[in-house]
N, C-alpha and C. Protein backbone atom coordinates (compact mmCIF):
# COMPACT_ATOMS: atom_id res chain seq x y z
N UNK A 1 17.66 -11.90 -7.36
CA UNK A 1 16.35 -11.80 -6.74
C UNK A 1 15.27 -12.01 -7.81
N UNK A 2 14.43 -12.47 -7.46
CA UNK A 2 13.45 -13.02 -8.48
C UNK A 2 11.76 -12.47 -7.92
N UNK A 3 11.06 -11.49 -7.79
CA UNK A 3 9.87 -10.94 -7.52
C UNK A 3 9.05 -10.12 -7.81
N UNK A 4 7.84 -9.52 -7.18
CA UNK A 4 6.95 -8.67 -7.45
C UNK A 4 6.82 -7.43 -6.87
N UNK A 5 6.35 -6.08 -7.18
CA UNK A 5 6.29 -4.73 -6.70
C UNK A 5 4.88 -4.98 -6.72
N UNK A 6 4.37 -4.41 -4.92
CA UNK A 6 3.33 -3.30 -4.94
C UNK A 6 3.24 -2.24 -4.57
N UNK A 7 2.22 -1.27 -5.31
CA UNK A 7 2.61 -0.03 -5.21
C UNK A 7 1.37 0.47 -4.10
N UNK A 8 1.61 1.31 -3.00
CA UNK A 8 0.69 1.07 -2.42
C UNK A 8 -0.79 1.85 -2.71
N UNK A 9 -0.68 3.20 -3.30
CA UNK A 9 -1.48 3.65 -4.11
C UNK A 9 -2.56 2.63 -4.79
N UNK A 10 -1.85 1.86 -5.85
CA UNK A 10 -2.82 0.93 -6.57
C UNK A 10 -3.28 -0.83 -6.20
N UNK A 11 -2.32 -0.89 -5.04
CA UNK A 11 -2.94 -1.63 -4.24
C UNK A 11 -3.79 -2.29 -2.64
N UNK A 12 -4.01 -0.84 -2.07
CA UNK A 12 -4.08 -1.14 -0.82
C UNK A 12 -5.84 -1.46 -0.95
N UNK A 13 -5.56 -0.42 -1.32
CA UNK A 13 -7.35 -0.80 -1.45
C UNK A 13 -8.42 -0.04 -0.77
N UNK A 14 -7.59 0.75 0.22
CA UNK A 14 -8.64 1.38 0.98
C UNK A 14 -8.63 3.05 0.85
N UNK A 15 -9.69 3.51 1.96
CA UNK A 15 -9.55 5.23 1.37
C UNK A 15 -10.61 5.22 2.88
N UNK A 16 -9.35 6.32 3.52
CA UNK A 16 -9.72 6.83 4.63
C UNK A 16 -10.13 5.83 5.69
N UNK A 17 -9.59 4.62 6.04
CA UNK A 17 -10.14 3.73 6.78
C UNK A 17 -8.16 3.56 7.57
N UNK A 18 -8.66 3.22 8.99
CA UNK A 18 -8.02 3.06 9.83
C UNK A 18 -6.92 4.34 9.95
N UNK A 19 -7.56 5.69 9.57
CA UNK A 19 -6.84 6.71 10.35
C UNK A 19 -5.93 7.13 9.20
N UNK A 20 -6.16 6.33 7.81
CA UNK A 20 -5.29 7.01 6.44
C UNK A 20 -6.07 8.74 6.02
N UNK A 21 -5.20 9.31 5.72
CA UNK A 21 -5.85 10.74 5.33
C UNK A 21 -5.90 10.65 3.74
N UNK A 22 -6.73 11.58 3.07
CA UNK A 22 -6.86 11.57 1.45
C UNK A 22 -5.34 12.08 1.03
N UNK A 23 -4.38 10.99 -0.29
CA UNK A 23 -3.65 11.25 -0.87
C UNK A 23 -3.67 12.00 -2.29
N UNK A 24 -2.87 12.69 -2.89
CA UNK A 24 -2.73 13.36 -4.18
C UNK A 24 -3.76 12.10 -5.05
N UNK A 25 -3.31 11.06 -4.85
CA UNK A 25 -4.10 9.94 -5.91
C UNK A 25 -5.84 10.10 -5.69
N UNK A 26 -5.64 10.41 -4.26
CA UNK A 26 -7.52 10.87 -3.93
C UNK A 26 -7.97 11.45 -4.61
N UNK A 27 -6.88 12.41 -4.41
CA UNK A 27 -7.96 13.59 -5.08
C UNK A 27 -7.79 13.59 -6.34
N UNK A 28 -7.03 13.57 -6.94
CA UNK A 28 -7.17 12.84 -8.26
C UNK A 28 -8.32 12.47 -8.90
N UNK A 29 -8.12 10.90 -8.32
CA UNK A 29 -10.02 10.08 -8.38
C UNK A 29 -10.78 10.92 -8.41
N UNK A 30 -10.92 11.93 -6.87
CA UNK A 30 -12.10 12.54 -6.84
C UNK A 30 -12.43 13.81 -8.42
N UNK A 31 -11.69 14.02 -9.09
CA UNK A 31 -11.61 14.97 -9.77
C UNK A 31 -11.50 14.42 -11.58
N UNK A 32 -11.05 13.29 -11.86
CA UNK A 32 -10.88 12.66 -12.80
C UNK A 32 -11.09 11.25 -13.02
N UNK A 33 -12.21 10.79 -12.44
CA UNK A 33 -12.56 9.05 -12.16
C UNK A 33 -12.42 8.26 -13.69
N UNK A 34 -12.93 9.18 -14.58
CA UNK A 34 -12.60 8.65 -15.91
C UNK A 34 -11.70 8.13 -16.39
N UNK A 35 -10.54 8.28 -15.72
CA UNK A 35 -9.26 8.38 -15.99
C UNK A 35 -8.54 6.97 -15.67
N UNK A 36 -9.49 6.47 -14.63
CA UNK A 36 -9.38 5.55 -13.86
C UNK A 36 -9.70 4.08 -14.28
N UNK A 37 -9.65 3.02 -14.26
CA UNK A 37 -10.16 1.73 -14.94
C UNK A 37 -11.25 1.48 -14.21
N UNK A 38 -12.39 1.13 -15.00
CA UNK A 38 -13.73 0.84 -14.23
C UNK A 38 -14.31 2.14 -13.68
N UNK A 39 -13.09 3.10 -14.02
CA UNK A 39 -13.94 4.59 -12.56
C UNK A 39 -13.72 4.19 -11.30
N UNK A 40 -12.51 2.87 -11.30
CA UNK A 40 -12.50 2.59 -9.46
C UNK A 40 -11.46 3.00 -8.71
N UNK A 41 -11.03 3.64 -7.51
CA UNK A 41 -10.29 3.72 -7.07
C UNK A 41 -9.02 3.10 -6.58
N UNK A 42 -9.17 1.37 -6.65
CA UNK A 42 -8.31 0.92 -6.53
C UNK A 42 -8.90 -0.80 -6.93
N UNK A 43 -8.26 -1.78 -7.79
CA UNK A 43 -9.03 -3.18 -8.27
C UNK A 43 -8.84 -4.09 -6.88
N UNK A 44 -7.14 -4.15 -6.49
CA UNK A 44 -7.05 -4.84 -5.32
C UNK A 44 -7.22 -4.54 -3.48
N UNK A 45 -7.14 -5.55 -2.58
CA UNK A 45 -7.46 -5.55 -1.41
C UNK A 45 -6.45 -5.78 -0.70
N UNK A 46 -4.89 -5.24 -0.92
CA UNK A 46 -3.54 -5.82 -0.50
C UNK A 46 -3.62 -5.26 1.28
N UNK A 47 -4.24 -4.11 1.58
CA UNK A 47 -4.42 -3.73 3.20
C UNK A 47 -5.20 -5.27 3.90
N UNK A 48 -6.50 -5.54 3.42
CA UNK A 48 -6.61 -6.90 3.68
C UNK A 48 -6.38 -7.87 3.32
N UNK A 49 -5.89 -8.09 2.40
CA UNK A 49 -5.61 -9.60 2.08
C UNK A 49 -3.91 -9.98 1.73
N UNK A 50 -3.29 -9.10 2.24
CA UNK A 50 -1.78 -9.22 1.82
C UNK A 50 -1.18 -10.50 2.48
N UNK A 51 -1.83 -11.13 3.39
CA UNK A 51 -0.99 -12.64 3.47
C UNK A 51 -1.43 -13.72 2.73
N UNK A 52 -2.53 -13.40 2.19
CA UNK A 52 -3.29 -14.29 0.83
C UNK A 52 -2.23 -13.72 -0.70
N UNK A 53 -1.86 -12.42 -0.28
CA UNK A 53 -0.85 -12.10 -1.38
C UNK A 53 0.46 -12.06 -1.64
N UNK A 54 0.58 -12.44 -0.22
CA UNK A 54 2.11 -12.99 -0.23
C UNK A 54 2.54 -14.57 -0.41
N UNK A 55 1.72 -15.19 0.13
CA UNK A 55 1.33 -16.71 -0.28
C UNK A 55 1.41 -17.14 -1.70
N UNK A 56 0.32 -16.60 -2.14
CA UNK A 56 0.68 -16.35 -3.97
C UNK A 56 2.04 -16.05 -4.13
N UNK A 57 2.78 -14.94 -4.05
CA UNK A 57 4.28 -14.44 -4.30
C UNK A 57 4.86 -15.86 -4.33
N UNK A 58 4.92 -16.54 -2.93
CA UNK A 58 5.27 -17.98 -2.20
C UNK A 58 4.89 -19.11 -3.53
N UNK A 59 4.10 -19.20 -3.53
CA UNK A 59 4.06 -20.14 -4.44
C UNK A 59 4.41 -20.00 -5.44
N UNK A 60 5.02 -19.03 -6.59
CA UNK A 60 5.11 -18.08 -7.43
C UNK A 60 6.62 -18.76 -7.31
N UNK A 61 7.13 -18.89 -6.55
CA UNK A 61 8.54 -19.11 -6.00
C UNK A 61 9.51 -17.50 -5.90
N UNK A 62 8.73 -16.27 -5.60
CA UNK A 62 9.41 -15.63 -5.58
C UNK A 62 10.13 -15.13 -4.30
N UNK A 63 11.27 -14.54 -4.26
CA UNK A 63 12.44 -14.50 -2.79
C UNK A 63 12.48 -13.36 -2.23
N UNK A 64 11.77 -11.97 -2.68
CA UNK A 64 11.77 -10.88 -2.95
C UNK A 64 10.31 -10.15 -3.22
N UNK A 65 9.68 -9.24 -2.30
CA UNK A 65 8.59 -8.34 -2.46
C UNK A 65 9.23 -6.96 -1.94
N UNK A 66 8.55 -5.77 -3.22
CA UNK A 66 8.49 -4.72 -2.87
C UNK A 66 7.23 -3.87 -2.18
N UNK A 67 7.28 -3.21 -1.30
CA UNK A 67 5.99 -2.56 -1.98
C UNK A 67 6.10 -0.57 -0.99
N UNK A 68 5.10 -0.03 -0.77
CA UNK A 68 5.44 1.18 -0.61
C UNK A 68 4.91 2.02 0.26
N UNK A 69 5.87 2.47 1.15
CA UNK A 69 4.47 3.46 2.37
C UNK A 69 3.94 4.57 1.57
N UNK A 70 2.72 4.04 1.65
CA UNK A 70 2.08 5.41 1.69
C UNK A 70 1.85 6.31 3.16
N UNK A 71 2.35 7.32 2.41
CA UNK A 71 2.66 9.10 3.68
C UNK A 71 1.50 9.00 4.40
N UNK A 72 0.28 9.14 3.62
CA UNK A 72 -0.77 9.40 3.88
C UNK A 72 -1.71 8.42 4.90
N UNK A 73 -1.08 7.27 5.10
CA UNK A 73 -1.44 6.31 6.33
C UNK A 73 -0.84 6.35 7.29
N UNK A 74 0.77 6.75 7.36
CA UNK A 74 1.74 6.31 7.82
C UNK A 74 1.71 7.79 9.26
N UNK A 75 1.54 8.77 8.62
CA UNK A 75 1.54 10.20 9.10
C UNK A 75 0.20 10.67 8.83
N UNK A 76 -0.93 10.70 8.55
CA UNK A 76 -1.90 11.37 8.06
C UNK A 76 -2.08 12.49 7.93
N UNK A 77 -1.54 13.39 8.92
CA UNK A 77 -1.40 14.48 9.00
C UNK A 77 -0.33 15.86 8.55
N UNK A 78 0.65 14.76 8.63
CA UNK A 78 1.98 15.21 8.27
C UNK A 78 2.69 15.16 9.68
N UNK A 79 2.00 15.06 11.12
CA UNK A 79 2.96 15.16 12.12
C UNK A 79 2.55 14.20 13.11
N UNK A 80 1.63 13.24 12.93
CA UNK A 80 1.34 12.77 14.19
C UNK A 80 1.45 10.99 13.64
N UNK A 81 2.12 10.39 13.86
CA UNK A 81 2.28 8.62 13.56
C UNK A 81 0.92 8.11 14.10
N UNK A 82 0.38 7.30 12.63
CA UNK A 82 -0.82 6.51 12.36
C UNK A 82 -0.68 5.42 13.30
N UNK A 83 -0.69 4.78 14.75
CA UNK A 83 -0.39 3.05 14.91
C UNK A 83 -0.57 2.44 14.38
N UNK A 84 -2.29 2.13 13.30
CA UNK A 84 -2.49 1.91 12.61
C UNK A 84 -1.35 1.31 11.47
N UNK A 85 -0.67 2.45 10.85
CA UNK A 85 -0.33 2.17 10.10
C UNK A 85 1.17 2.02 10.05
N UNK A 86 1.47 2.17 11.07
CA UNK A 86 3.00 1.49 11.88
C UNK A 86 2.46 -0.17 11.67
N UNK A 87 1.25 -0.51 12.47
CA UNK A 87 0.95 -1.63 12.50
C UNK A 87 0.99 -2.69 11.80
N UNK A 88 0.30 -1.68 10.25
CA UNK A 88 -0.12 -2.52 9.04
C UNK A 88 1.13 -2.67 8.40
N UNK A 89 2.39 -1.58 8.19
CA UNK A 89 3.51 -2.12 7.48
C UNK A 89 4.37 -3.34 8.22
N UNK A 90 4.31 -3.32 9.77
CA UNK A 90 5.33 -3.73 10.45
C UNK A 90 4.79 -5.37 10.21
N UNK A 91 3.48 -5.47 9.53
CA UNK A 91 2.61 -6.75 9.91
C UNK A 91 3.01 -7.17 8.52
N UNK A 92 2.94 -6.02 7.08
CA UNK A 92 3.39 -6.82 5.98
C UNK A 92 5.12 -7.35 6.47
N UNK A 93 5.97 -6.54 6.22
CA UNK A 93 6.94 -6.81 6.44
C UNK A 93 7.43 -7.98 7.42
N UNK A 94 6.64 -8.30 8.34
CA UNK A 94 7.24 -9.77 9.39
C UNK A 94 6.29 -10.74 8.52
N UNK A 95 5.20 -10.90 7.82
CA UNK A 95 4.84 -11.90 7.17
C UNK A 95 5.68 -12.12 5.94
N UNK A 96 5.92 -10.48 5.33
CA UNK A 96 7.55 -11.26 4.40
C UNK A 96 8.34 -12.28 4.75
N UNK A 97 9.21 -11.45 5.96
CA UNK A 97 10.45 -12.11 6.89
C UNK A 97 9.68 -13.38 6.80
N UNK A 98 8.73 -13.65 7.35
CA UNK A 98 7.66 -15.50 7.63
C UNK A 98 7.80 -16.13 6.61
N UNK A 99 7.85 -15.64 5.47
CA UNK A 99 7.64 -16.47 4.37
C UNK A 99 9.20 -16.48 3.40
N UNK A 100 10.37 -16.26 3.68
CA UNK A 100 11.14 -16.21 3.43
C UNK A 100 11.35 -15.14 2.42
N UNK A 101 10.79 -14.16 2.21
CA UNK A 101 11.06 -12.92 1.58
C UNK A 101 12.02 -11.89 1.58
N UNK A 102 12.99 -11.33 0.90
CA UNK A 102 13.41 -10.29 1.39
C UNK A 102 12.99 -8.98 0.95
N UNK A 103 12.48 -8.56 2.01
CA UNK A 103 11.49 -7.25 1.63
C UNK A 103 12.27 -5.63 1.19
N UNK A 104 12.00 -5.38 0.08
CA UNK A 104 12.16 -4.00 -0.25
C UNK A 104 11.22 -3.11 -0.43
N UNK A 105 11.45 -1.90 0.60
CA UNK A 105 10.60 -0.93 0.80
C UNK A 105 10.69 0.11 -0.07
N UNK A 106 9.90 0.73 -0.69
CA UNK A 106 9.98 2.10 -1.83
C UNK A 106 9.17 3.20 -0.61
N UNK A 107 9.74 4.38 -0.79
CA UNK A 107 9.72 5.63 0.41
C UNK A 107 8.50 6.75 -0.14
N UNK A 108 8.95 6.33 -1.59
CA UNK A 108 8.07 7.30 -1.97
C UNK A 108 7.43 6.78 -3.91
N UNK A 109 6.36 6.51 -3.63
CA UNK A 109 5.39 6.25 -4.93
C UNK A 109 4.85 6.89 -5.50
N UNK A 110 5.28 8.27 -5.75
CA UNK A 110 4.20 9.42 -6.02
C UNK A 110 3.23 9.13 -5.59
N UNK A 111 3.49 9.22 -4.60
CA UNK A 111 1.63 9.41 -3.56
C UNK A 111 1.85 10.04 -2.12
N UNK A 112 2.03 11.18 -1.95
CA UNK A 112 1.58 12.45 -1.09
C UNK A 112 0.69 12.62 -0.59
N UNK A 113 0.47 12.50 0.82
CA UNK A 113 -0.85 13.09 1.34
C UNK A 113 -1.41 14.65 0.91
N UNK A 114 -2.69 14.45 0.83
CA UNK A 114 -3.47 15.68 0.22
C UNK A 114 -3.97 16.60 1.16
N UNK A 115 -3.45 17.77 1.36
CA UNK A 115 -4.00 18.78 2.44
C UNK A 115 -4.46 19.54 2.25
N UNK A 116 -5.65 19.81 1.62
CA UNK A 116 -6.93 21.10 0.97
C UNK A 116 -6.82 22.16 1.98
């Protein structure tokens, strides 16, 4: 296999949009931005632009993408399923399958939803 990992933490890109709840990495940010490159929460836009980023992979010639649920979209709560975010993996994963990818999923990225 010949490919790329994303992690979804450092690439989704978003925070609190479409029903995601704040993860350990949130609060994090919220508490240590310094820490952070630029002070930003995240550089890329892989929630929107992941078929522009799989394309790249594609041309890349690679056969193989990883990348990772985050809890904290997926469940927000810890008990109630995001559609949302049923949506958004089920949508990376068949544009894999589309592009001849074989997709490997990581379960857990150190990134925990955050429950204050």
């Amino acid at each position: 296999m010949w490919g790329s990992a994303f992690s979804g933490p450092q690439t989704e890109g978003t925070f609190l949009e479409d029903g995601k709840s704040a993860s350990n990495w949130d609060h994090w940010f919220s508490l240590e931005k310094y820490r952070f490159f630029n002070q930003q929460r995240c550089l890329n836009d892989f929630y929107h632009r992941y078929q522009e980023d799989i394309k790249i992979a594609r041309e890349l010639n690679f056969n193989s993408l990883r990348t990772s649920i985050q809890w904290s979209r997926l469940i927000p709560d810890g008990k109630t399923i995001n559609p949302k975010g049923v949506e958004f993996y089920n949508n990376v994963i068949n544009e894999m399958l589309k592009n001849n990818f074989k997709p490997i999923i990581n379960l857990f990225h150190f990134d925990m939803p955050y429950w204050a």
